[in-house]
N, C-alpha and C. Protein backbone atom coordinates (compact mmCIF):
# COMPACT_ATOMS: atom_id res chain seq x y z
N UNK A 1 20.70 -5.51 31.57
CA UNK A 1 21.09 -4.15 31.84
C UNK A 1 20.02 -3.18 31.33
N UNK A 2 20.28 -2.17 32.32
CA UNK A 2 19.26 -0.96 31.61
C UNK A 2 19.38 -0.90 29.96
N UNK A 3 18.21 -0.31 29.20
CA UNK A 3 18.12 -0.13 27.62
C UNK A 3 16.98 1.28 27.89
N UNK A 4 18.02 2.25 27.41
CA UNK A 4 16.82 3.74 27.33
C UNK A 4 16.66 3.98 25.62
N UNK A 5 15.15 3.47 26.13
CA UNK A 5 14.19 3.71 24.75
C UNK A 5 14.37 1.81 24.15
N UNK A 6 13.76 1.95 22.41
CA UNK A 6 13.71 0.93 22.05
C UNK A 6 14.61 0.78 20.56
N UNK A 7 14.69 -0.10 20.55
CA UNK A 7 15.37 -0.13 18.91
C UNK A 7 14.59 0.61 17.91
N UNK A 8 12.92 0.11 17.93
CA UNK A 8 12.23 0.61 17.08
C UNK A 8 12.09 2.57 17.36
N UNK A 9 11.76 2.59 18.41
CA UNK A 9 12.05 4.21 18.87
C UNK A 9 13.18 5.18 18.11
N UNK A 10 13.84 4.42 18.19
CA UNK A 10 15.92 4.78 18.16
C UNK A 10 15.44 5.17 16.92
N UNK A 11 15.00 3.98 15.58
CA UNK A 11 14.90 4.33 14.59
C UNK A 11 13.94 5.14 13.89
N UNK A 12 12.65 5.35 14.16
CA UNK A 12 11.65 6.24 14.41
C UNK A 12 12.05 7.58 14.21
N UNK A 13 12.87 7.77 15.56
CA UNK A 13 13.70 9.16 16.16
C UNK A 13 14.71 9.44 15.18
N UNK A 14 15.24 8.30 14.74
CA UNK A 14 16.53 9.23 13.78
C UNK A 14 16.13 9.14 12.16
N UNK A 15 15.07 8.48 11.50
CA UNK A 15 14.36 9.06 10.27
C UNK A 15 14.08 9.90 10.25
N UNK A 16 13.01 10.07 11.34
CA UNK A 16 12.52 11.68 11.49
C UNK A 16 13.58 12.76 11.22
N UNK A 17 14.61 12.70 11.68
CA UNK A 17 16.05 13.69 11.41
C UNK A 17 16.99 13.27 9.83
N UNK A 18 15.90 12.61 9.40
CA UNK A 18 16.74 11.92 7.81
C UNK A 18 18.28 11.25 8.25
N UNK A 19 18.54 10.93 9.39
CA UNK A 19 19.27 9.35 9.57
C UNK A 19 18.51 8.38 9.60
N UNK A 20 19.09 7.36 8.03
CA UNK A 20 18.43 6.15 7.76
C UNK A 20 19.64 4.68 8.23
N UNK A 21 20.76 5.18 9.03
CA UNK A 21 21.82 4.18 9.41
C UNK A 21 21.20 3.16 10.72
N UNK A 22 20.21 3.84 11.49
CA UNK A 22 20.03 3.00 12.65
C UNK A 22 19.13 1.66 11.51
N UNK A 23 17.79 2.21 10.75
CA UNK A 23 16.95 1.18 10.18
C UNK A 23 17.63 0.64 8.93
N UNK A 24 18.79 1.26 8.33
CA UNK A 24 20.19 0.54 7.36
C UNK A 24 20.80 -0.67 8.12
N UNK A 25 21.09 -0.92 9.68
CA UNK A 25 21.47 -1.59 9.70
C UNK A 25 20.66 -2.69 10.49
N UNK A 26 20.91 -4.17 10.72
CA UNK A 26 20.66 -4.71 11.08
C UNK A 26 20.71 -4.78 12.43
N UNK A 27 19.72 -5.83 13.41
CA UNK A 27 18.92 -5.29 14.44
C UNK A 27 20.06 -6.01 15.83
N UNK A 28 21.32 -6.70 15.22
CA UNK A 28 22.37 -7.42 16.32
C UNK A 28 23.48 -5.61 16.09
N UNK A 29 23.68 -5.53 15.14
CA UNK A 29 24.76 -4.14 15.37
C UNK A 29 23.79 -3.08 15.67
N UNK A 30 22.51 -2.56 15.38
CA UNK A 30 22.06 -1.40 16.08
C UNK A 30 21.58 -1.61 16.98
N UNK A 31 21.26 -3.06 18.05
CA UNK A 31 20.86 -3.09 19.06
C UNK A 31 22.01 -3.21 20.11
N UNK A 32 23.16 -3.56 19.59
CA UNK A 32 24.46 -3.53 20.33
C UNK A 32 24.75 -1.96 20.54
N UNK A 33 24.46 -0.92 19.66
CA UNK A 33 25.00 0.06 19.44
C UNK A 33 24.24 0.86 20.51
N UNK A 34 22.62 0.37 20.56
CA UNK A 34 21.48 1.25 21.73
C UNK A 34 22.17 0.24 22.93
N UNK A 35 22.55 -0.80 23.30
CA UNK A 35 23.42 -0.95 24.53
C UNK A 35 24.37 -0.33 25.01
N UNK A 36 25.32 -0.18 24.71
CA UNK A 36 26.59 0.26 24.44
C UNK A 36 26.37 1.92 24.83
N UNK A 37 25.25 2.62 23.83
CA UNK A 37 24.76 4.35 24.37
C UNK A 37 24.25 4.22 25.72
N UNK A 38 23.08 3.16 25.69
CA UNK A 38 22.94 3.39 26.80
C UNK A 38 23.51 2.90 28.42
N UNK A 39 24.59 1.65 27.78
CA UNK A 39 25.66 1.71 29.72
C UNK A 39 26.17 2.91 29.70
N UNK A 40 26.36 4.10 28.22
CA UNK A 40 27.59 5.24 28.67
C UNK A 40 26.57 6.11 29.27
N UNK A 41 25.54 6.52 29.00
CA UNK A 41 24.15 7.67 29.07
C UNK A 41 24.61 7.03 31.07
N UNK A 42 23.76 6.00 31.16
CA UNK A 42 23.85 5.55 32.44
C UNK A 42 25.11 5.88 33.32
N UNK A 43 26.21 5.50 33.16
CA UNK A 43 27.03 5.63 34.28
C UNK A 43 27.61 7.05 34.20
N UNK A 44 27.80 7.30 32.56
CA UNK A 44 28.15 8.55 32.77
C UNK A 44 27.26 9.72 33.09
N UNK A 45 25.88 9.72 32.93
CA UNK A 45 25.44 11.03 33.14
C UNK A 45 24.19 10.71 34.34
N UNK A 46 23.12 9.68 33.92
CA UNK A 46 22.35 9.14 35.23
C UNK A 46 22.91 9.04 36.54
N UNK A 47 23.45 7.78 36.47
CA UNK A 47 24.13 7.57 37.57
C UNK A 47 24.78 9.22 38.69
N UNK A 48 25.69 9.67 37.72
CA UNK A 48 26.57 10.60 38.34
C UNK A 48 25.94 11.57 38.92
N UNK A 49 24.80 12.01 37.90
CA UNK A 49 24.21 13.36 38.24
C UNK A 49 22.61 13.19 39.02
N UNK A 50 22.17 11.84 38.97
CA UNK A 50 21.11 11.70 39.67
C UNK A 50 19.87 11.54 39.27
N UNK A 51 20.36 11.54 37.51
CA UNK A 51 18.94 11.95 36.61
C UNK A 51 17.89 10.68 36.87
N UNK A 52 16.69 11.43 35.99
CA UNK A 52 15.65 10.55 36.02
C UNK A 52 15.64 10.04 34.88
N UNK A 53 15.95 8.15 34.73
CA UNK A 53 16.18 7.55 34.04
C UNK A 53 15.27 7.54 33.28
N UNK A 54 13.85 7.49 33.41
CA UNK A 54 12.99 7.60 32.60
C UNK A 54 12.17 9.02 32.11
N UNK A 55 13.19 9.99 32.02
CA UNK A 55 13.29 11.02 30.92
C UNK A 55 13.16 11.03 29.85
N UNK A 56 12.04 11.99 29.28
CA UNK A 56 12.82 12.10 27.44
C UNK A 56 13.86 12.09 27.33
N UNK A 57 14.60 13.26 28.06
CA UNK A 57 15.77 13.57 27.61
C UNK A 57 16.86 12.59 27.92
N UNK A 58 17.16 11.73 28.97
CA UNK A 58 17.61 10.90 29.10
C UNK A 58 17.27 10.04 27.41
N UNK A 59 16.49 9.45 27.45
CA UNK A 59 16.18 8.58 25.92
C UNK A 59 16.62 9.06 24.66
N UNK A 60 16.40 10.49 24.49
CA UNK A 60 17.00 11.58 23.42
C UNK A 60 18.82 11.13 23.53
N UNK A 61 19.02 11.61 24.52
CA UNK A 61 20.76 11.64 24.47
C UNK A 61 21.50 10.06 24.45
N UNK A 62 20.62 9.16 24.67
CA UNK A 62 20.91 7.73 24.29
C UNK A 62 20.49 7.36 23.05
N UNK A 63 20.11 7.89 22.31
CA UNK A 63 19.94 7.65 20.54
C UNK A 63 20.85 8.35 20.05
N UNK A 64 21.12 10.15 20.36
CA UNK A 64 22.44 10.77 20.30
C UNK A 64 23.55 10.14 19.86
N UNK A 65 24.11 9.61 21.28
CA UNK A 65 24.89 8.88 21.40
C UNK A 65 25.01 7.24 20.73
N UNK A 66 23.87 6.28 20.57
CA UNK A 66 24.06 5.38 19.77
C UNK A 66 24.29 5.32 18.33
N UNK A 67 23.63 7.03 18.04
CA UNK A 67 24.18 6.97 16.22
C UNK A 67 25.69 7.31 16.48
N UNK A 68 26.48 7.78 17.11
CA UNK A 68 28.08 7.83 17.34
C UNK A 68 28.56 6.61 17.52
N UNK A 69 27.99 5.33 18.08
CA UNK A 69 28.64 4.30 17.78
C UNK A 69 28.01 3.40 17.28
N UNK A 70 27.00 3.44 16.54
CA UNK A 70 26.89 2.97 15.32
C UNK A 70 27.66 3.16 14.03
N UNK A 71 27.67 4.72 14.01
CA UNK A 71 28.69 5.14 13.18
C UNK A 71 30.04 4.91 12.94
N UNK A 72 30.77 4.63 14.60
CA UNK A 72 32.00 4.72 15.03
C UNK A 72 32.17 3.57 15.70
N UNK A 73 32.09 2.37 15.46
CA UNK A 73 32.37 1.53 16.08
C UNK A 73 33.43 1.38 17.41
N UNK A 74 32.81 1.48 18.70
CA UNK A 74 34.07 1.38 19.82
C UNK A 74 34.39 2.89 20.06
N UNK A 75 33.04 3.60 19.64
CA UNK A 75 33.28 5.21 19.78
C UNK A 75 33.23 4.96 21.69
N UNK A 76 32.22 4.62 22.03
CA UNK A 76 32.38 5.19 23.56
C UNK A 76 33.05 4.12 24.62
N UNK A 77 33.83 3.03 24.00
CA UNK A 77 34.61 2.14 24.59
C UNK A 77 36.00 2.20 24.26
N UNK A 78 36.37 3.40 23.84
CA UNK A 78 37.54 3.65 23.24
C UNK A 78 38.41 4.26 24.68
N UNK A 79 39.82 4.42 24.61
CA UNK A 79 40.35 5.12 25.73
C UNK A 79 41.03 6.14 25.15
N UNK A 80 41.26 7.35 25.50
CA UNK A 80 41.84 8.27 25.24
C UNK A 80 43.06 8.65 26.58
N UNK A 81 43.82 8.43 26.01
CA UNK A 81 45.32 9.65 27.04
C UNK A 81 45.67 10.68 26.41
């Protein structure tokens, strides 16, 4: 499956912002976690809206989003009613 950006990137990107949780954790839960951002980045916002997958900003909002479920385990596989 698609992967926007890299693990090493992911973590790069979020030191720079003094989050040390992506390079805190190990490389099976934060690489699950940059999967996981990026099927939601993909279907929910690529896909729908047409973007260009190989965007910064596309890559930006998939690290975004992977420190939320890194953090939150089952943050963007969760269901809400």
């Amino acid at each position: 499956m698609a992967l926007y950006g890299t693990l090493a990137d992911w973590r790069t990107y979020a030191s720079d912002r003094g989050n040390s949780a992506p390079t805190d954790a190990n490389d099976a839960d934060a690489g699950g976690a940059l999967q996981r951002a990026s099927d939601y980045i993909r279907l929910r916002y690529v896909a729908r809206h047409g973007l260009d997958a190989t965007s910064e900003a596309v890559e930006e909002a998939t690290y975004i989003a992977a420190e939320q479920e890194l953090t939150t385990a089952g943050f963007w596989t969760s269901v809400f009613t």
